[in-house]
C-alpha atoms as a PDB file:
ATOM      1  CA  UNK A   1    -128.729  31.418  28.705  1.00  0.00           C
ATOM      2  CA  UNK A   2    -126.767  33.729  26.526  1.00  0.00           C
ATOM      3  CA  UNK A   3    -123.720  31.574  25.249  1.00  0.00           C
ATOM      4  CA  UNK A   4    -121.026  33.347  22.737  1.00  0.00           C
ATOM      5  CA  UNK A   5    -119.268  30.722  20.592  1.00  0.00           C
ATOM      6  CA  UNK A   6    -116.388  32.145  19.649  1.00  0.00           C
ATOM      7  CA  UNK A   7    -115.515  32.632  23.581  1.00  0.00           C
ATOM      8  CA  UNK A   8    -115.934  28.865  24.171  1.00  0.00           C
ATOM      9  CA  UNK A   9    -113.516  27.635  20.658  1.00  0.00           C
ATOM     10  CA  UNK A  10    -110.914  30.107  22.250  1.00  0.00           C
ATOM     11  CA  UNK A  11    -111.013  28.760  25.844  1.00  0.00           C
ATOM     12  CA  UNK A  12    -110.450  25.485  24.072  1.00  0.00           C
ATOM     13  CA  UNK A  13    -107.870  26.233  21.584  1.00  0.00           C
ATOM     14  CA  UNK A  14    -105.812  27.866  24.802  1.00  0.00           C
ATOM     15  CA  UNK A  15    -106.609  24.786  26.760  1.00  0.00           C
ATOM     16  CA  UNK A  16    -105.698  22.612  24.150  1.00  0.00           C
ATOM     17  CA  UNK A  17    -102.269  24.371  23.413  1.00  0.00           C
ATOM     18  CA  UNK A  18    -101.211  24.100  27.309  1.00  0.00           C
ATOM     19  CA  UNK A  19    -101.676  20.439  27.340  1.00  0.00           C
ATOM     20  CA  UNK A  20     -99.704  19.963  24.341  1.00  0.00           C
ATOM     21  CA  UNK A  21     -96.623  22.232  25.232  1.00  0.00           C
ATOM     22  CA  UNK A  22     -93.436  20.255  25.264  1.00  0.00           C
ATOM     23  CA  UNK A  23     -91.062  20.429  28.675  1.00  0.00           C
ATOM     24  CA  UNK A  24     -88.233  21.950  28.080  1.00  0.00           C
ATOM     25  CA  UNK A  25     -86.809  21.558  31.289  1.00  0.00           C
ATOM     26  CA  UNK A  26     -87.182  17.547  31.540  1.00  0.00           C
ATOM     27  CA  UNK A  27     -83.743  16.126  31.325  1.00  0.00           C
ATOM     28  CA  UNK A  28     -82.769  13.471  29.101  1.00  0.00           C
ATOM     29  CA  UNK A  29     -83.133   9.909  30.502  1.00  0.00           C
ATOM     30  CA  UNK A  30     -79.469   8.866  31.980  1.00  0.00           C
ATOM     31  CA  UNK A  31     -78.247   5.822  30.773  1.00  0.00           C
ATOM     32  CA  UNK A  32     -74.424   4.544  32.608  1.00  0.00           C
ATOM     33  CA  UNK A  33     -71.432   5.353  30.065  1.00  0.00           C
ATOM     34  CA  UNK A  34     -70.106   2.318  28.530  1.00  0.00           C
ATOM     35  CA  UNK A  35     -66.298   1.943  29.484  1.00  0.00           C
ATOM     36  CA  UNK A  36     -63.914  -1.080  27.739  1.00  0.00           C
ATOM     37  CA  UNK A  37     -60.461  -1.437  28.356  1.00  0.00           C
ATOM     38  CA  UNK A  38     -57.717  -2.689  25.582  1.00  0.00           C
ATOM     39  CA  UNK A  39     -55.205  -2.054  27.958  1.00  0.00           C
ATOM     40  CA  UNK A  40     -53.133  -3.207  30.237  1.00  0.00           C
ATOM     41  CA  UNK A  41     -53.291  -6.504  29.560  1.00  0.00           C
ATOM     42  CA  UNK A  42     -53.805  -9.042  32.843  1.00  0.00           C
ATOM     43  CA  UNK A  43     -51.159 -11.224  34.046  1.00  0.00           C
ATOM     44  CA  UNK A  44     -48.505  -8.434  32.921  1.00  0.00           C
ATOM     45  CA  UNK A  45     -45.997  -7.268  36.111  1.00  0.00           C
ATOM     46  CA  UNK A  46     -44.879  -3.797  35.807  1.00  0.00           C
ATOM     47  CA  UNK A  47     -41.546  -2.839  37.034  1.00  0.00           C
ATOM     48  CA  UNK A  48     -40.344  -0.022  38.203  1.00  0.00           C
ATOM     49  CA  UNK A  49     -38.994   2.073  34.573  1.00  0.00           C
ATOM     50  CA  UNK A  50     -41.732   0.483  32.688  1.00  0.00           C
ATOM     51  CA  UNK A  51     -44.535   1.932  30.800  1.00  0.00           C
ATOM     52  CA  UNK A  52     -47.894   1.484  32.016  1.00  0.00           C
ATOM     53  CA  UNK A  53     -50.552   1.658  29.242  1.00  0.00           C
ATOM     54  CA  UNK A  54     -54.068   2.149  29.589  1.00  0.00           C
ATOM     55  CA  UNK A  55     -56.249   2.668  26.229  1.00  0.00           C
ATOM     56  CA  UNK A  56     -59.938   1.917  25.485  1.00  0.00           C
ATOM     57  CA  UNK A  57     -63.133   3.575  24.262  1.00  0.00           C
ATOM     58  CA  UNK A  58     -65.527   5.521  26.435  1.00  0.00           C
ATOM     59  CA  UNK A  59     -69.566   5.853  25.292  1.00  0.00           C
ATOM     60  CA  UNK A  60     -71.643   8.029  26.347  1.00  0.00           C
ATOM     61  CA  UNK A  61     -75.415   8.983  24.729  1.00  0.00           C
ATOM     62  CA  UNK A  62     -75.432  12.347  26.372  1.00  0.00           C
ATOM     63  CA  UNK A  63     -72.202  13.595  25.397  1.00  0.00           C
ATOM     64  CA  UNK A  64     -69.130  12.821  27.323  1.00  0.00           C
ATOM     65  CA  UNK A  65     -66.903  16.036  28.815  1.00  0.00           C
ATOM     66  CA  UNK A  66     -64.009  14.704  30.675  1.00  0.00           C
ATOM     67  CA  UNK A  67     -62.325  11.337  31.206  1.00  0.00           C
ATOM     68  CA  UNK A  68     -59.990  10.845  34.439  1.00  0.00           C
ATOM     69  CA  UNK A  69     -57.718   8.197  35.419  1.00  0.00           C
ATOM     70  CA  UNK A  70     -56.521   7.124  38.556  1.00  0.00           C
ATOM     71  CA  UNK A  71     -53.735   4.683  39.257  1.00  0.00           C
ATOM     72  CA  UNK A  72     -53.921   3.298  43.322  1.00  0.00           C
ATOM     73  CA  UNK A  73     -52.239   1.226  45.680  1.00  0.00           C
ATOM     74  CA  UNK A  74     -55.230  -1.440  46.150  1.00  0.00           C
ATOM     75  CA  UNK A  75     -54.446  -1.730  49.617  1.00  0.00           C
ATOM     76  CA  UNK A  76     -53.880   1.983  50.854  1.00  0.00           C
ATOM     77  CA  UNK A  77     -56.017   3.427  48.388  1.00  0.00           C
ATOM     78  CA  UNK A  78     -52.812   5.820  48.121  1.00  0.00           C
ATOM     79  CA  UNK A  79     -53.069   7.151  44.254  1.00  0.00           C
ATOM     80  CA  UNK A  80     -50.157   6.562  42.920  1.00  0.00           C
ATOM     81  CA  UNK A  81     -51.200   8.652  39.245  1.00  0.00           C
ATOM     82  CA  UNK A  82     -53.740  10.508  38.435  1.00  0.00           C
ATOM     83  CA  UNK A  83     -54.576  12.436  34.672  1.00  0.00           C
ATOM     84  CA  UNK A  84     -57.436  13.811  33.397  1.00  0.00           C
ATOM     85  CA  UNK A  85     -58.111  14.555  29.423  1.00  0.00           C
ATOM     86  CA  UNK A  86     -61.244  16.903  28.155  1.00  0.00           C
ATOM     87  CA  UNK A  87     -63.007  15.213  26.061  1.00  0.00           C
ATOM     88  CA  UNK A  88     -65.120  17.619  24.021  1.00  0.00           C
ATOM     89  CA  UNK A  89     -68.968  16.666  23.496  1.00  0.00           C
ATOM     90  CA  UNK A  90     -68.341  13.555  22.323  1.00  0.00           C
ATOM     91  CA  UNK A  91     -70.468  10.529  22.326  1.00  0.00           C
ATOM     92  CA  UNK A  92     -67.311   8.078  22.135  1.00  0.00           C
ATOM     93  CA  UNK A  93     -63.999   9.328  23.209  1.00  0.00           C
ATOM     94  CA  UNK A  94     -60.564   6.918  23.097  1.00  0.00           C
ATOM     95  CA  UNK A  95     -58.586   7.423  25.902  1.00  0.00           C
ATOM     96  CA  UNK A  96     -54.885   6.466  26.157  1.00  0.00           C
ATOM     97  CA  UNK A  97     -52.936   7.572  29.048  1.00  0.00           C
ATOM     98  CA  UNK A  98     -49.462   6.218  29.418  1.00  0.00           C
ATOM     99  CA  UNK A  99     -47.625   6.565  33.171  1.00  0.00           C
ATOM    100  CA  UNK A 100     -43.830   5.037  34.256  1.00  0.00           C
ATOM    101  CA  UNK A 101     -44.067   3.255  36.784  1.00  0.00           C
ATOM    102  CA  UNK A 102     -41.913   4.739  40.162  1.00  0.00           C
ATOM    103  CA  UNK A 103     -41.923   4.084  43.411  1.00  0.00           C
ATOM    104  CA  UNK A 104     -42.347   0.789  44.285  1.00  0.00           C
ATOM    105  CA  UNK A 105     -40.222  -0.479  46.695  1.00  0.00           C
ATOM    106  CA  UNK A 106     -42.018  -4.074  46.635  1.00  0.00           C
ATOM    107  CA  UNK A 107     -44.816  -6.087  44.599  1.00  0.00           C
ATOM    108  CA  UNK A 108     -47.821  -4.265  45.224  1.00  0.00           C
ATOM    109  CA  UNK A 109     -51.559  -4.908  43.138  1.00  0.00           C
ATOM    110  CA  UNK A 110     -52.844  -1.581  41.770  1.00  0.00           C
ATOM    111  CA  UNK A 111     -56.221  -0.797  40.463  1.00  0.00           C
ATOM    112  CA  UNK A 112     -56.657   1.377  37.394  1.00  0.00           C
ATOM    113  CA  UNK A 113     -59.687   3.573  37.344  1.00  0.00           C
ATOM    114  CA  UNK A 114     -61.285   5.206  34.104  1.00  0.00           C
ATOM    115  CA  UNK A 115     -64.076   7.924  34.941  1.00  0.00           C
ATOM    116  CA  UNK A 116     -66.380   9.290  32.434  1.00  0.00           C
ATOM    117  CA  UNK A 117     -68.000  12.036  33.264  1.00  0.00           C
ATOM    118  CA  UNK A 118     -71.200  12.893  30.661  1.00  0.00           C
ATOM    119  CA  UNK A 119     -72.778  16.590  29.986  1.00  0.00           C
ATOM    120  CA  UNK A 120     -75.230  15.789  32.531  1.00  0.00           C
ATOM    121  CA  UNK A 121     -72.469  15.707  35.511  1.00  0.00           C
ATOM    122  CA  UNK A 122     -72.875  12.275  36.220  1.00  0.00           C
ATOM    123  CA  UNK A 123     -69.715  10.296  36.730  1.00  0.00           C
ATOM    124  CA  UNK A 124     -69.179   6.587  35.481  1.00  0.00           C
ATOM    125  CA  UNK A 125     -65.852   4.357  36.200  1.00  0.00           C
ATOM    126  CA  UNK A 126     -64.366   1.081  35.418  1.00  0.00           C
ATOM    127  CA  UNK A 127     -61.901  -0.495  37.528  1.00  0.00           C
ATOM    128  CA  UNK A 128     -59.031  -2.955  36.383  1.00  0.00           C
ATOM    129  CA  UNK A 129     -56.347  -4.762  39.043  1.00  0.00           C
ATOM    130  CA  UNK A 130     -52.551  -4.545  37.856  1.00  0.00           C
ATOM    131  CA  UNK A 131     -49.853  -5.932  39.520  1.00  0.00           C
ATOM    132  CA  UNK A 132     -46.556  -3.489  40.229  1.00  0.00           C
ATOM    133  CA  UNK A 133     -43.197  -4.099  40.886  1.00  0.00           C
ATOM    134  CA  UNK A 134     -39.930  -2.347  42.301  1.00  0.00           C
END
């Protein structure tokens, strides 16, 4: 049998090289964004005129892009606000949105929602209950 070594170290240098090439396409591993809330504070009413604060930090470990809030009527689901703030690509982002409260004609509970949405596309939220007031 006629063998030619340098043929053979080739074939397994190539082979070698295949099995060791890093994916490129693989996606990072998606962990949930990390949403805390500084405000509002619970057990607050909100009238009608009044200033509705909502602050906290947003994490992210594949880059945040956008961070959305929505203000709702708990029990129509109606939104009552809604904003939305680019982040950048940002690991942590601190959001602060600030809204007046209108419209109420009586007590109502509203929830406040934070979305993060990451680099990947993936969306993230937090919800919070408020109470609103005419």
């Amino acid at each position: 049998m006629n063998r030619i070594p340098g043929i053979t170290l080739i074939f397994c240098l190539i082979i070698f090289s295949i099995s060791c090439k890093k994916d490129n396409n693989t996606q990072p591993t998606d962990v949930p964004s990390i949403i805390n809330f500084t405000k509002p504070n619970a057990g607050i009413i909100y009238p009608n005129g009044t200033v509705l604060s909502i602050e906290g930090l947003m994490i992210d470990d594949n880059g945040l892009t956008t961070a959305t809030l929505e203000i709702r009527n708990k029990t129509t689901g109606a939104i009552l606000n809604q904003q939305t703030s680019t982040t950048g690509n940002v690991t942590a982002y601190n959001f602060t949105w600030n809204w007046t409260v209108t419209g109420m004609t009586a007590q109502i509970t509203g929830t406040v929602k934070v979305i993060a949405k990451d680099r990947l596309g993936n969306n993230f939220s937090k919800e919070i209950d408020v109470t609103l007031s005419n």
